[in-house]
N, C-alpha and C. Protein backbone atom coordinates (compact mmCIF):
# COMPACT_ATOMS: atom_id res chain seq x y z
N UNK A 1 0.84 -1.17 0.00
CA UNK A 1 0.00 0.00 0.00
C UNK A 1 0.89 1.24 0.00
N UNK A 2 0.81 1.96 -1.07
CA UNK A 2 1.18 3.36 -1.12
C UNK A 2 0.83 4.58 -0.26
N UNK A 3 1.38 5.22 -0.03
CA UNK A 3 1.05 6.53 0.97
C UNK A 3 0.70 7.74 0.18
N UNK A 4 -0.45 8.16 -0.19
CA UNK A 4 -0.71 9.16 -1.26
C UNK A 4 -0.15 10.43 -0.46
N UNK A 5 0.35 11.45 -1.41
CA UNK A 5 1.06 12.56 -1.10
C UNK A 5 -0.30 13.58 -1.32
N UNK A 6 -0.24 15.02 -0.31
CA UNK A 6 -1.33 15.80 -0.73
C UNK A 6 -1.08 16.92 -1.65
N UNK A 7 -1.57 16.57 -2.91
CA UNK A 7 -1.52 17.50 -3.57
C UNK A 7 -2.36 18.84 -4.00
N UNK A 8 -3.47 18.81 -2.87
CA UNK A 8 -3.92 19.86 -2.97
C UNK A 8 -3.44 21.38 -2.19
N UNK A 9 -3.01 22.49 -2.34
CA UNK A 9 -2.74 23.29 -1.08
C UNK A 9 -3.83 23.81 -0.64
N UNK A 10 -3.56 24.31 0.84
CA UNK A 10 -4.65 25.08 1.30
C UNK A 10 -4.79 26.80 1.02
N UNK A 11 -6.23 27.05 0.58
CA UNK A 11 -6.46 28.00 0.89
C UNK A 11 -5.70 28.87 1.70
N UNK A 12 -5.77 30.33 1.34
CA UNK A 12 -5.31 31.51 2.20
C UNK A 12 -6.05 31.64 3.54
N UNK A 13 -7.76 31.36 3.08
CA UNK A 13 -8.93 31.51 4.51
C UNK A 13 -8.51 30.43 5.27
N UNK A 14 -8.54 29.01 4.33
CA UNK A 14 -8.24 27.93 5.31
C UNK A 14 -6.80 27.96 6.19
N UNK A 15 -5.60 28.50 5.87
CA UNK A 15 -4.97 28.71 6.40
C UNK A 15 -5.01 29.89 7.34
N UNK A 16 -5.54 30.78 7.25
CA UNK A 16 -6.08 31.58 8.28
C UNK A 16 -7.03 30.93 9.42
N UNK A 17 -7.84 30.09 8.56
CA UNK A 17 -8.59 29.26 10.00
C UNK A 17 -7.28 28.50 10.59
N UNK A 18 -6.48 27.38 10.05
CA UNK A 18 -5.73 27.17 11.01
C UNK A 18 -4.74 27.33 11.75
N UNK A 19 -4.48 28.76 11.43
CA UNK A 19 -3.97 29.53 12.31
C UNK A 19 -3.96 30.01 13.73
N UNK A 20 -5.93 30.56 13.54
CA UNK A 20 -6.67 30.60 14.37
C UNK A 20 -6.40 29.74 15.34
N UNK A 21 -7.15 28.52 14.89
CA UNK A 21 -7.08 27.50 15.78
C UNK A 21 -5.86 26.94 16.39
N UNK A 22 -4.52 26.96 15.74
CA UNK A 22 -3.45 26.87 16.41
C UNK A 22 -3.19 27.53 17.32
N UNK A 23 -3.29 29.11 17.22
CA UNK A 23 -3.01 29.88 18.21
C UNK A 23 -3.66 29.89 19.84
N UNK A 24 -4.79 29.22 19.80
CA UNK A 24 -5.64 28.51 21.18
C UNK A 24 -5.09 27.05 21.61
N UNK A 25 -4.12 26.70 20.85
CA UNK A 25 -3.76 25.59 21.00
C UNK A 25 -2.12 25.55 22.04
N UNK A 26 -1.52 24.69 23.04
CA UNK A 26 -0.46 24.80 23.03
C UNK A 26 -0.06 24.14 22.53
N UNK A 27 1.41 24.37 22.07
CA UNK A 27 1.98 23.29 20.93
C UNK A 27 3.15 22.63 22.18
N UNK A 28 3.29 21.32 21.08
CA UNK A 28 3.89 20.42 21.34
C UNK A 28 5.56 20.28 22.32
N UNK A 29 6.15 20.30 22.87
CA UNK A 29 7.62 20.45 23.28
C UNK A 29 8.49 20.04 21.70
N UNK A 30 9.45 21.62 22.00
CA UNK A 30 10.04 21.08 20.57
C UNK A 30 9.21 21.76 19.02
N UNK A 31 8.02 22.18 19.21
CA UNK A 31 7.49 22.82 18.23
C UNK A 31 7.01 24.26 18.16
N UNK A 32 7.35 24.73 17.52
CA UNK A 32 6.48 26.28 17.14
C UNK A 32 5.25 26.35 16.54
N UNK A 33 4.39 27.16 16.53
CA UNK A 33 3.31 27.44 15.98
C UNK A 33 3.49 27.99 14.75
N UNK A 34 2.52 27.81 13.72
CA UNK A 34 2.89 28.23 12.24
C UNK A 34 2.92 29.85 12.28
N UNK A 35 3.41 30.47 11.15
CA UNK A 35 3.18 31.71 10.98
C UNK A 35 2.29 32.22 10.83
N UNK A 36 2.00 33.51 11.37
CA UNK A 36 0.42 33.56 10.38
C UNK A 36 0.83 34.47 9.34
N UNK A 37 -0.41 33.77 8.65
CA UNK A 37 -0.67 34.22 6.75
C UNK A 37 -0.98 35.43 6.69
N UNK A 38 -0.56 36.11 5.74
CA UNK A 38 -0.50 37.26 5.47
C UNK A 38 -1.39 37.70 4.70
N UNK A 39 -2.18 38.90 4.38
CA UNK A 39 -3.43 38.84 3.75
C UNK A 39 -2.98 38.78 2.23
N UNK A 40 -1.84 38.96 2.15
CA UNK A 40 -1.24 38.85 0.42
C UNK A 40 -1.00 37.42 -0.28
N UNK A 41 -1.19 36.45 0.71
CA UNK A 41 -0.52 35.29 0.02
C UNK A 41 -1.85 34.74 -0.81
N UNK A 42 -1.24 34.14 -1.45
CA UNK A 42 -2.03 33.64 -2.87
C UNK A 42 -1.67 32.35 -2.66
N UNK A 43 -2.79 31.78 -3.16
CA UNK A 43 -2.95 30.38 -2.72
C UNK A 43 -2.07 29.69 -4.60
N UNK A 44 -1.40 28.26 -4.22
CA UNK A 44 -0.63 28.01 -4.85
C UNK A 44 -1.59 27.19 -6.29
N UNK A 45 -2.78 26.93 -5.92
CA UNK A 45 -3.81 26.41 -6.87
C UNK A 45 -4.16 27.38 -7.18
N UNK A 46 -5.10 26.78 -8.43
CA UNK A 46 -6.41 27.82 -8.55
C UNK A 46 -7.35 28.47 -7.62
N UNK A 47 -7.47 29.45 -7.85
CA UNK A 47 -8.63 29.93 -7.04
C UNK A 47 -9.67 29.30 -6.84
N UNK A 48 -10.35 28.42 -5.84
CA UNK A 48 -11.54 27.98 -5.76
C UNK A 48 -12.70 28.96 -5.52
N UNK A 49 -13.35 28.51 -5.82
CA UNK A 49 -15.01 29.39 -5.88
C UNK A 49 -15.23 29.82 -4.30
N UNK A 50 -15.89 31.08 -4.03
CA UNK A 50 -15.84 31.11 -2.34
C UNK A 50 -17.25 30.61 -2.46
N UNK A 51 -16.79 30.41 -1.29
CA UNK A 51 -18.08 29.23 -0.62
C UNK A 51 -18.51 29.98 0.72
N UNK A 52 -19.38 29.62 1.20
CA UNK A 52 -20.22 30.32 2.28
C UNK A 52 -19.58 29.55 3.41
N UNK A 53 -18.89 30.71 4.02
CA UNK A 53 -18.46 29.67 5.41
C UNK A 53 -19.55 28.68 6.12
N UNK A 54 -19.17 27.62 6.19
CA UNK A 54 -20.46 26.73 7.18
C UNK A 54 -19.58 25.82 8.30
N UNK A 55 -20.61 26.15 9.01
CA UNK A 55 -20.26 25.95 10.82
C UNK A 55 -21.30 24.26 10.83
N UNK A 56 -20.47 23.41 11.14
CA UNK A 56 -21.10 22.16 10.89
C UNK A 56 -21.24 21.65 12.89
N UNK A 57 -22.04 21.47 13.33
CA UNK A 57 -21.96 21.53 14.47
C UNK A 57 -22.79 19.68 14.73
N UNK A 58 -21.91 19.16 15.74
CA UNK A 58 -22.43 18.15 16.23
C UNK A 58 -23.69 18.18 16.41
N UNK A 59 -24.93 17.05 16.26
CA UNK A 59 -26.23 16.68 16.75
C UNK A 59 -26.09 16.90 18.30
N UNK A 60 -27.34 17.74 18.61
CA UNK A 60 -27.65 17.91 20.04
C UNK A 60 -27.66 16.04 20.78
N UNK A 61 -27.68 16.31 21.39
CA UNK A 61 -28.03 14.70 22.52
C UNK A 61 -29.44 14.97 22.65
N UNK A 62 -30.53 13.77 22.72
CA UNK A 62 -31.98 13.75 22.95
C UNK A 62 -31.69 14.51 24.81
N UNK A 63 -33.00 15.41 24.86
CA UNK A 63 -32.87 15.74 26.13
C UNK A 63 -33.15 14.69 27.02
N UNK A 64 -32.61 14.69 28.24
CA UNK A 64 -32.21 14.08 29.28
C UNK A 64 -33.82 13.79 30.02
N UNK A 65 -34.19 12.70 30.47
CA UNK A 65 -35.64 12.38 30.71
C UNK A 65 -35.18 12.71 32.31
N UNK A 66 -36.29 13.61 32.86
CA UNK A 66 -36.17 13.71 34.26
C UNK A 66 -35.67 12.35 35.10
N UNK A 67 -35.10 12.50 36.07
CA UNK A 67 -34.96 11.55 37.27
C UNK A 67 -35.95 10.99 37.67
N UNK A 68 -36.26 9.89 37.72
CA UNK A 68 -37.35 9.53 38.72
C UNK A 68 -37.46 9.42 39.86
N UNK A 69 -38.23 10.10 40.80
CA UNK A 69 -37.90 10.30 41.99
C UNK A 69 -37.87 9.14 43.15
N UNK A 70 -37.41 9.35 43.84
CA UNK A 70 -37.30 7.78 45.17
C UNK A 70 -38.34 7.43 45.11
N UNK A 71 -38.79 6.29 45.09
CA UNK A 71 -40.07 5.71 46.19
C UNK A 71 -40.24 5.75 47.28
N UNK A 72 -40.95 6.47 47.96
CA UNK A 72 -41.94 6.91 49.41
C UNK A 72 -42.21 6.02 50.40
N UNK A 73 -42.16 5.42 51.47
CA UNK A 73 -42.83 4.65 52.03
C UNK A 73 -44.13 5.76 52.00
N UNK A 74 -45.43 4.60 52.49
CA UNK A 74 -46.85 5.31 52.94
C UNK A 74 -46.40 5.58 53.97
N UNK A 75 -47.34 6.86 54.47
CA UNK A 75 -47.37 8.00 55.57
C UNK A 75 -47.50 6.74 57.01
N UNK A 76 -46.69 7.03 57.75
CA UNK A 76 -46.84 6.51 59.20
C UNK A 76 -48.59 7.03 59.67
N UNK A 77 -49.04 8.19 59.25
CA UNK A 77 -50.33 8.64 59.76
C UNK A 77 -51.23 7.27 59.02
N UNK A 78 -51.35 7.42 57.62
CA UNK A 78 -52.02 6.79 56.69
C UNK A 78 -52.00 5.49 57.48
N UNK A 79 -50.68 4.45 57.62
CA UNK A 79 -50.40 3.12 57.74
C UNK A 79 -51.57 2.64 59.27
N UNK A 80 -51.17 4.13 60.16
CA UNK A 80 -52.41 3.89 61.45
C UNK A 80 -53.73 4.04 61.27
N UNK A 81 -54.25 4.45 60.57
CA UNK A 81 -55.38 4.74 59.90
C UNK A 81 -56.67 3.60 59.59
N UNK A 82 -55.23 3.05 58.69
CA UNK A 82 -55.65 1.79 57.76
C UNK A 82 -56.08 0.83 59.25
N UNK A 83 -54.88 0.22 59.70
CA UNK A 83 -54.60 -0.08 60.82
C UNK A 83 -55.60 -0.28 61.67
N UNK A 84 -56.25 0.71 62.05
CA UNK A 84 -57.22 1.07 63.19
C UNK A 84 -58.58 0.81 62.63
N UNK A 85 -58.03 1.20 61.47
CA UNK A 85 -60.11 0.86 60.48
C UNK A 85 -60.52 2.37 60.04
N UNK A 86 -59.94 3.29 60.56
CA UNK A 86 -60.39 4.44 60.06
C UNK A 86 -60.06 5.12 58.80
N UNK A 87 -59.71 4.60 57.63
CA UNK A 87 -59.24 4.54 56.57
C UNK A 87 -59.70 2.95 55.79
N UNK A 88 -60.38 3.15 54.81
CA UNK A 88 -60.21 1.59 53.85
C UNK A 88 -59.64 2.24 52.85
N UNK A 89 -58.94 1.05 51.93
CA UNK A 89 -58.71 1.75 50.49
C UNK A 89 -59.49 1.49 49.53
N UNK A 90 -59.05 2.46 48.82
CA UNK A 90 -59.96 2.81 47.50
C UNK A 90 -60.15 2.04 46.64
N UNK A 91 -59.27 0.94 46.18
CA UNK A 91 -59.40 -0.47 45.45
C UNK A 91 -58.70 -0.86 45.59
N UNK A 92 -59.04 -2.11 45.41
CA UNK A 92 -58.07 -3.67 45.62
C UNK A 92 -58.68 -4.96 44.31
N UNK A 93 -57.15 -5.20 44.18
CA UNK A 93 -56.91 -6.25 43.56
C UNK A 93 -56.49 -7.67 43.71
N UNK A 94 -57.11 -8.59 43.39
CA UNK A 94 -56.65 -10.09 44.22
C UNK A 94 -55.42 -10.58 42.68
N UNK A 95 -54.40 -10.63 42.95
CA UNK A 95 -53.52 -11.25 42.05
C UNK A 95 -52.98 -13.29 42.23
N UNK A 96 -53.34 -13.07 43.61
CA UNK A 96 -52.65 -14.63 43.60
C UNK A 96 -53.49 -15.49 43.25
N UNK A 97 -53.50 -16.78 43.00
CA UNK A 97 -53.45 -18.02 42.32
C UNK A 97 -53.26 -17.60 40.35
N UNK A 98 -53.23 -16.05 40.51
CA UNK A 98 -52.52 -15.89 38.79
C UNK A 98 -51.03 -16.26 38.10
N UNK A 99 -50.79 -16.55 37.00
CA UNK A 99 -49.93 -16.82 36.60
C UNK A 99 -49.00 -15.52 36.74
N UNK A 100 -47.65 -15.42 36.00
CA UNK A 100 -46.56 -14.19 36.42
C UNK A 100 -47.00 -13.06 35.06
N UNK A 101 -47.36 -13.68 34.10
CA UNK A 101 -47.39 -12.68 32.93
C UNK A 101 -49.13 -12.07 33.08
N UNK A 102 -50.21 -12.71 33.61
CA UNK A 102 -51.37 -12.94 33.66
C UNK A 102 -51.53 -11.66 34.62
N UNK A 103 -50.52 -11.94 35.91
CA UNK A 103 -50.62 -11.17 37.03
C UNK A 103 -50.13 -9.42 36.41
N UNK A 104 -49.22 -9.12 35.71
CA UNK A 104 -48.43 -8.48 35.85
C UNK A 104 -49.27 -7.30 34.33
N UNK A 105 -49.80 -7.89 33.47
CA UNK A 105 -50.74 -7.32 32.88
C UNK A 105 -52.08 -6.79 33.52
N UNK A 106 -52.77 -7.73 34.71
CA UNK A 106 -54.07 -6.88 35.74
C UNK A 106 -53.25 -6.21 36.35
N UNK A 107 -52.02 -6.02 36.65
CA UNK A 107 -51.72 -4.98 37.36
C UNK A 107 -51.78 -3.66 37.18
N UNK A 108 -50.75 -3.80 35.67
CA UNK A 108 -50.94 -2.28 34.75
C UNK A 108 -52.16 -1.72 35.06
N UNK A 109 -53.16 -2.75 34.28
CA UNK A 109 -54.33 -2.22 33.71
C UNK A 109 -55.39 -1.76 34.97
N UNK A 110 -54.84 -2.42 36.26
CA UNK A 110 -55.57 -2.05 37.37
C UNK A 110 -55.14 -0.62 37.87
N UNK A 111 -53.52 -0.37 37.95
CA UNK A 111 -53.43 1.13 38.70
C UNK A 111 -53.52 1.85 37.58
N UNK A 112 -53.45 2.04 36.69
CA UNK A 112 -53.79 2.46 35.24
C UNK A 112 -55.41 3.34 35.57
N UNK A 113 -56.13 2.21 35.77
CA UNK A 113 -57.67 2.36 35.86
C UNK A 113 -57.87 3.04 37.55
N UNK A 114 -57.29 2.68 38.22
CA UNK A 114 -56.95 3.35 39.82
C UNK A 114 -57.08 4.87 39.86
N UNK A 115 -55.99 5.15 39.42
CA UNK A 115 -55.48 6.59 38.54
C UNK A 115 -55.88 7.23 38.00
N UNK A 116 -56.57 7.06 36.91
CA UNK A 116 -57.63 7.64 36.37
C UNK A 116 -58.80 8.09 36.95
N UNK A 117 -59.24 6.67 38.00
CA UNK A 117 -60.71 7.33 38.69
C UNK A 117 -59.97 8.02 40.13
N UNK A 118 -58.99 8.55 40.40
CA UNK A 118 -58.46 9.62 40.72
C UNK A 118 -58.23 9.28 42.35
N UNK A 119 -58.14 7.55 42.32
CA UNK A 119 -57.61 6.85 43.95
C UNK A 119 -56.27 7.12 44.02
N UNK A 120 -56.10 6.98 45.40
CA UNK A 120 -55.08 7.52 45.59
C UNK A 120 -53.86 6.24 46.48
N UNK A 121 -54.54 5.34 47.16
CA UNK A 121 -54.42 4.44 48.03
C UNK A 121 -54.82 2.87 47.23
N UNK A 122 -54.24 2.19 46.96
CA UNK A 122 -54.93 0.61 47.01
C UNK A 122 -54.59 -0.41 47.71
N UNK A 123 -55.07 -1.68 47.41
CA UNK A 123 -53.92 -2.59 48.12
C UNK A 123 -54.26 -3.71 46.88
N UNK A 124 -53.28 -4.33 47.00
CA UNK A 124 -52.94 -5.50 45.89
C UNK A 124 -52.73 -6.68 47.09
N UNK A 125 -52.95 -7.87 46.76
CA UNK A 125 -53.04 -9.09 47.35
C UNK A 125 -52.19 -10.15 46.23
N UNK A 126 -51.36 -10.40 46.72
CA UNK A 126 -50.13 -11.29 45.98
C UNK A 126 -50.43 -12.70 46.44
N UNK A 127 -50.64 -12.78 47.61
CA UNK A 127 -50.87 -13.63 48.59
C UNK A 127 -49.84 -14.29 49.00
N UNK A 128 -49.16 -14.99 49.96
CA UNK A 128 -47.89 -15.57 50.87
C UNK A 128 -47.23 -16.65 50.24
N UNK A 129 -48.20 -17.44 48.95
CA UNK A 129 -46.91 -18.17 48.25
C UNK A 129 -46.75 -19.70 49.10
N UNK A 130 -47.77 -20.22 49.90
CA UNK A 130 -47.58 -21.28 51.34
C UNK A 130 -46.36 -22.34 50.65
N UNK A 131 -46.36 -23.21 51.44
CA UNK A 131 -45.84 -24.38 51.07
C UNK A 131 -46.03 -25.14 49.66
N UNK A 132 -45.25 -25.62 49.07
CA UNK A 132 -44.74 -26.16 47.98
C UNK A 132 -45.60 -27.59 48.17
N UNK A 133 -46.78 -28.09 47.16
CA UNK A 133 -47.39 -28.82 46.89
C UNK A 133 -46.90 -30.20 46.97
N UNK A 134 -46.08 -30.17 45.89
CA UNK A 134 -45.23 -31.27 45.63
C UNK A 134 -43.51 -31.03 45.71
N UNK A 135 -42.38 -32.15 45.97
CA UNK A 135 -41.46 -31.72 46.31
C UNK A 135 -40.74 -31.86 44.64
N UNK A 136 -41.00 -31.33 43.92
CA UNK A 136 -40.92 -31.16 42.64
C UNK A 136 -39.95 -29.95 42.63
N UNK A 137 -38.53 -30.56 42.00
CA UNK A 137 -37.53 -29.54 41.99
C UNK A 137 -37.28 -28.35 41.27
N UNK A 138 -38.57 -28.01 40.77
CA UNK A 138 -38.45 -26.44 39.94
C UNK A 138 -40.10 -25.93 40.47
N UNK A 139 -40.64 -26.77 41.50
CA UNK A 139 -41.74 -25.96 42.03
C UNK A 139 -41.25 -24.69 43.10
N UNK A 140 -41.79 -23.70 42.48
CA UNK A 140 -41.69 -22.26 43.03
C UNK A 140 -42.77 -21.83 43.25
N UNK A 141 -42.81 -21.06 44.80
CA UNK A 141 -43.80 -20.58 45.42
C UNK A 141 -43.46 -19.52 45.60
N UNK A 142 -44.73 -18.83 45.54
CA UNK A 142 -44.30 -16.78 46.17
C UNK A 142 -43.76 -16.08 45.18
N UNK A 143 -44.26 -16.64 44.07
CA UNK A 143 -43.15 -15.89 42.93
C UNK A 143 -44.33 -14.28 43.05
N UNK A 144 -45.22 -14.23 42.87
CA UNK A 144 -46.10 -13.02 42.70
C UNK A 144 -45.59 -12.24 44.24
N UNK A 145 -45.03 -12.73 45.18
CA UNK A 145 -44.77 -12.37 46.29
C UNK A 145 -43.66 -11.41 46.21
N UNK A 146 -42.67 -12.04 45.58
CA UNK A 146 -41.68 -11.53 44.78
C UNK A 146 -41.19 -10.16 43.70
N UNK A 147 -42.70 -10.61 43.19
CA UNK A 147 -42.56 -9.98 41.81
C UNK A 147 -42.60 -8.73 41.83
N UNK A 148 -43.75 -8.46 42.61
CA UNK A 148 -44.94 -7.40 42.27
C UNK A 148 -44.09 -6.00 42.97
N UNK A 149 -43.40 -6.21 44.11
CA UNK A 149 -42.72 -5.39 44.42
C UNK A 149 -41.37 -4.51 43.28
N UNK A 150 -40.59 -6.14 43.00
CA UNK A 150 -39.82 -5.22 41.40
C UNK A 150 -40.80 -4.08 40.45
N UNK A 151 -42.11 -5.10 40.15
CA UNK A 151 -42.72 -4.54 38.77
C UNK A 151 -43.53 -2.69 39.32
N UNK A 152 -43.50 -3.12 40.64
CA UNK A 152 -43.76 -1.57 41.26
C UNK A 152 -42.62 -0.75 41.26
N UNK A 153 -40.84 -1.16 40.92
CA UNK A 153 -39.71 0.27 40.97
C UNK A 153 -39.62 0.03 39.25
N UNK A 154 -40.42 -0.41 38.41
CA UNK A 154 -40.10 -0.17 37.37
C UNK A 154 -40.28 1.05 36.70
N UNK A 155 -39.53 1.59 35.61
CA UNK A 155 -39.86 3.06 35.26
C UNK A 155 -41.52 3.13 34.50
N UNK A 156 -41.77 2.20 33.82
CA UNK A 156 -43.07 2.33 32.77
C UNK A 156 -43.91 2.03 34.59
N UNK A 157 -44.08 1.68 35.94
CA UNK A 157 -44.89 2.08 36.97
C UNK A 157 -44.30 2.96 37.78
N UNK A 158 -43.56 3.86 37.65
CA UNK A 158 -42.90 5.24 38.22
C UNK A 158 -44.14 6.20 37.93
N UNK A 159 -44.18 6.87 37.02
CA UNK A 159 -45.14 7.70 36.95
C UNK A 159 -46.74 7.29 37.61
N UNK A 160 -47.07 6.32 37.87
CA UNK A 160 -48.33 6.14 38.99
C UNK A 160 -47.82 5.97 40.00
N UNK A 161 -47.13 5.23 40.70
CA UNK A 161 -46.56 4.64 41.77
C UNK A 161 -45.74 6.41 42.89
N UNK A 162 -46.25 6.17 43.71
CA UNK A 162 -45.28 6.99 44.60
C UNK A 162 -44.42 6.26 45.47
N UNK A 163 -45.18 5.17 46.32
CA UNK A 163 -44.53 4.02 47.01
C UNK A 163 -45.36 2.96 47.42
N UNK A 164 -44.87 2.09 47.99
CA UNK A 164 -45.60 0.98 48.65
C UNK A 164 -44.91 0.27 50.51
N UNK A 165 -45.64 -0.38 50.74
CA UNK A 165 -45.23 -1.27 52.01
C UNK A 165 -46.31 -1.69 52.21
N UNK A 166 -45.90 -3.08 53.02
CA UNK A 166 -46.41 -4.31 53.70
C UNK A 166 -48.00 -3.88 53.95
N UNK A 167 -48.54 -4.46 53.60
CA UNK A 167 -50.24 -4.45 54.29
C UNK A 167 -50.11 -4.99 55.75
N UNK A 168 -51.24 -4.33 56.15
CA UNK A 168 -51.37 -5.04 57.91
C UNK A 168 -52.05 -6.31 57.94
N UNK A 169 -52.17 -7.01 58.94
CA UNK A 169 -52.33 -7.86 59.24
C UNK A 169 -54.35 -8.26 58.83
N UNK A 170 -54.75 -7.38 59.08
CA UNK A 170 -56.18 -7.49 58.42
C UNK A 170 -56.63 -7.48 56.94
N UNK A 171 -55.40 -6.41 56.14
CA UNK A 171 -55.81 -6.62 54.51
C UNK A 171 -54.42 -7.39 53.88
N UNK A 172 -54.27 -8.75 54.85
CA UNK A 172 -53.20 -9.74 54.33
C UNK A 172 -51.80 -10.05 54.59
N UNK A 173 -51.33 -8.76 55.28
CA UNK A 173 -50.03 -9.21 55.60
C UNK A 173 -49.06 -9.03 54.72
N UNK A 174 -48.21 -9.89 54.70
CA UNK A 174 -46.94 -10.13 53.82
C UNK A 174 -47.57 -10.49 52.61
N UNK A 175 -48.47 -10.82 52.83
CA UNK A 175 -49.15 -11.26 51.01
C UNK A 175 -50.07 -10.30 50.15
N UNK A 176 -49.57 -8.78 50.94
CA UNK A 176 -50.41 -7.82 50.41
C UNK A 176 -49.69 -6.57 50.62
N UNK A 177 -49.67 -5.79 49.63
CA UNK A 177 -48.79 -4.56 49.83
C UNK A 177 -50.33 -3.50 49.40
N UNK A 178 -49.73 -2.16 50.64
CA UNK A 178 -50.32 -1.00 49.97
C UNK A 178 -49.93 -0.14 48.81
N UNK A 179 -50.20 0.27 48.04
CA UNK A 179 -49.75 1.48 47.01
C UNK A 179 -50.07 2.93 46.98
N UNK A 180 -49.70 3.67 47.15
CA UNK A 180 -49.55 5.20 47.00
C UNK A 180 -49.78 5.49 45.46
N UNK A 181 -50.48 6.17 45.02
CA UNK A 181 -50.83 6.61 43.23
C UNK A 181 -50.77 7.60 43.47
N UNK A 182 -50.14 8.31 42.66
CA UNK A 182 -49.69 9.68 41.96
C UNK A 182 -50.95 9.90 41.69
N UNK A 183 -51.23 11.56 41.67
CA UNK A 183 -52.69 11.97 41.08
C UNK A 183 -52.43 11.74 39.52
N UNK A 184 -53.51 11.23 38.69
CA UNK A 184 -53.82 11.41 37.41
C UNK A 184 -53.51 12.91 36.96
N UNK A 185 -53.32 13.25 35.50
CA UNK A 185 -52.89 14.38 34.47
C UNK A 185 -54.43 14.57 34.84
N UNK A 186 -55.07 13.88 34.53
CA UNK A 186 -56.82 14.56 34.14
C UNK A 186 -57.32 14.62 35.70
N UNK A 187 -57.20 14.14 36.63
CA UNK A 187 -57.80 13.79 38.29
C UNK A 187 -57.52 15.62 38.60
N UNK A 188 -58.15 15.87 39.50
CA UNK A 188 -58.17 17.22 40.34
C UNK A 188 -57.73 17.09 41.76
């Protein structure tokens, strides 16, 4: 492979631009900076046609999608509330004896629909997952027990979700979490 030689010279402007730009530059140990061009020098080609200076500028970056903010535990007031009986929530959903993909689609579509009718509080029922039927070595229990908590820090349930924790002992326990919903765009 040959090393092609450049036989084009530069421009008087173009050498004035890199001039410019040299001169913001520090140079190397051992090197000087070029001269600068003089407004007399004549370029060693033909004159090329002037051209409209153009400023070619990198693509912006897509703007930056807000942070999503922490998840909340529910209010210590709220949790006594519930607690005591002086508070029920606004809807509830029974998810357990559902499958994981089965479950995780009524979920959407439940705080989805939550949200909209402008609740603010629910509780979901996963249920505790008991003992393993058979001792069948890929039987898994509690997977919705599991789950539902991930599929609540996910970003596509960020925007409804403010937070969650443990249900009390009357709306289930460990096999039931409360949820906090963000007000709806359309809710007042």
């Amino acid at each position: 492979m040959t090393k092609r030689s450049r036989t084009r010279q530069l421009s008087s402007e173009e050498k004035r631009l890199w001039s410019h730009v040299a001169r913001h530059v520090k140079p190397m140990k051992g090197k000087r900076l070029p001269p600068e061009p003089e407004q007399g020098d004549k370029p060693a080609t033909a004159p090329a046609p002037p051209a409209a200076p153009t400023l070619v500028l990198p693509p912006l970056p897509p703007p930056a999608k807000p942070a999503l903010p922490p998840l909340a535990p529910v209010e210590r007031r709220t949790l006594q509330a519930l607690r005591r009986g002086r508070r029920d929530v606004d809807s509830v959903i029974d998810l357990h004896g559902m499958r994981q993909e089965e479950a995780h689609f009524a979920l959407l579509h439940f705080l989805h629909r939550a949200q909209s009718s402008g609740h603010g509080l629910v509780l979901i029922i996963t249920g505790k997952g008991g003992a393993a039927v058979g001792s069948g070595m890929f039987e898994e229990r509690g997977v919705l027990r599991r789950m539902v908590p991930h599929w609540l820090r996910l970003p596509d349930l960020r925007p409804l979700v403010i937070g969650f924790e443990e249900a009390s002992a009357q709306h289930g326990g460990s096999g039931a979490l409360y949820v906090r919903l963000r007000r709806g765009r359309g809710a007042g």
